[in-house]
Protein backbone atom coordinates (compact mmCIF):
# COMPACT_ATOMS: atom_id res chain seq x y z
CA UNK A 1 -25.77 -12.32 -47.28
CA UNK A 2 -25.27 -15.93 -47.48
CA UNK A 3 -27.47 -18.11 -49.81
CA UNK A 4 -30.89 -19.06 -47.76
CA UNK A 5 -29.81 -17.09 -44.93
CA UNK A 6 -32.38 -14.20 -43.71
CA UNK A 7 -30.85 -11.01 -44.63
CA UNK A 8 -31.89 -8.05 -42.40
CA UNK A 9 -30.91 -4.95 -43.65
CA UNK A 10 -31.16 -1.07 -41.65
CA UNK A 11 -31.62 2.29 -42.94
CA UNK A 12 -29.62 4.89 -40.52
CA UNK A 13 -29.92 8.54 -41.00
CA UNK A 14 -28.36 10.22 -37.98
CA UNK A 15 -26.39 9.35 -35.08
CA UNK A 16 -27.53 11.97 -32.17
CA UNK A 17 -26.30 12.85 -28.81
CA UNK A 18 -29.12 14.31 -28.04
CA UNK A 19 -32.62 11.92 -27.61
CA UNK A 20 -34.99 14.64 -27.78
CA UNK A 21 -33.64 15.59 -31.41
CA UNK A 22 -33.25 12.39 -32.30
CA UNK A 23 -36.79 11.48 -31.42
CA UNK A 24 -37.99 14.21 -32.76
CA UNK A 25 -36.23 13.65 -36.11
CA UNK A 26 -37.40 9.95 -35.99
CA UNK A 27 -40.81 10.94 -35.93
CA UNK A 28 -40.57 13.24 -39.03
CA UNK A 29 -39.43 10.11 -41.07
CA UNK A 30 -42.31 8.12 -42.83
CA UNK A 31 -41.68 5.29 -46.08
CA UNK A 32 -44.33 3.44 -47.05
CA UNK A 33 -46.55 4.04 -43.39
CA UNK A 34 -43.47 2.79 -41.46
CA UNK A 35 -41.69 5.77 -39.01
CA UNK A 36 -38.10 5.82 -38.55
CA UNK A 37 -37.54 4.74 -34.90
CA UNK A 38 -34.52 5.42 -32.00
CA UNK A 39 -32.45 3.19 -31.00
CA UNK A 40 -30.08 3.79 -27.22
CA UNK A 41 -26.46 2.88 -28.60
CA UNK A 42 -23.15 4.12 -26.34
CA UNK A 43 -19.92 5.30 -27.90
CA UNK A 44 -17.08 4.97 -25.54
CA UNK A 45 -18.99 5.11 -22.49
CA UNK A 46 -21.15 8.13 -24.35
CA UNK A 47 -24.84 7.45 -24.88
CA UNK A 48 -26.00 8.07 -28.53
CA UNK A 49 -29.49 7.80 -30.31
CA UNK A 50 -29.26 6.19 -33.85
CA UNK A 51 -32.69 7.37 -35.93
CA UNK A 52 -32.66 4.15 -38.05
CA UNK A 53 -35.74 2.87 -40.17
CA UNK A 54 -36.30 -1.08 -40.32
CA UNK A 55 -35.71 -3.81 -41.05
CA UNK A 56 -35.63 -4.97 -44.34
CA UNK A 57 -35.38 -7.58 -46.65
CA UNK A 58 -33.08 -7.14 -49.01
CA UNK A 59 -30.49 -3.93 -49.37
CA UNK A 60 -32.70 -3.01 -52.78
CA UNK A 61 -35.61 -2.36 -50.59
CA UNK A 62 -33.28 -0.86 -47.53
CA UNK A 63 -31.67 1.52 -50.18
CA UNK A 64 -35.44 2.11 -51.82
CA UNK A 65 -36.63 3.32 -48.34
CA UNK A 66 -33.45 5.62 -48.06
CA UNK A 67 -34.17 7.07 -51.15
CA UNK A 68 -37.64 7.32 -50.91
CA UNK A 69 -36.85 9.33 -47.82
CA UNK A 70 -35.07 12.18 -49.32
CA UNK A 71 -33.16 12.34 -46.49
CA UNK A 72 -28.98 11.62 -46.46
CA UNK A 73 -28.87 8.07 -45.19
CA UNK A 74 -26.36 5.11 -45.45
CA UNK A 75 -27.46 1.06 -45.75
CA UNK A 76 -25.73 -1.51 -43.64
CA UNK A 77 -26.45 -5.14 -43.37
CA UNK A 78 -28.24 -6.62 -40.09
CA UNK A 79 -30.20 -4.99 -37.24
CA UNK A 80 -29.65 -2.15 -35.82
């Protein structure tokens, strides 16, 4: 991110087109006393459920939460 700027950064584990799994999955993800949470997306007109975790900081404490997870997981800058 640029100098000064707040960074946000967002943990996202699965991409679901199901919300019941999704929510179900969210709610088995814990860091630090913070559950994973589900956000509504669409895909070409498709509704999708993203099971994301944040936000964060920095990408070193986005990535830490990942890990921390155990779970396969990818980082991406801003919010969800």
């Amino acid at each position: 991110g640029k100098a000064g700027a707040t960074e946000i950064w967002t943990v996202s584990f699965a991409t679901l087109l199901a919300e019941p799994r999704a929510r179900e999955m969210a709610e088995r993800i814990r860091v630090d006393g913070r559950t994973a949470r589900v956000i509504a997306g669409n895909r070409d007109g498709i509704p999708i459920w993203r099971v994301v975790l944040g936000p964060f900081n920095s990408r070193d404490e986005a990535e830490r939460a990942g890990i921390a997870s155990k779970l396969p997981h990818w980082v991406f800058e801003g919010a969800p």
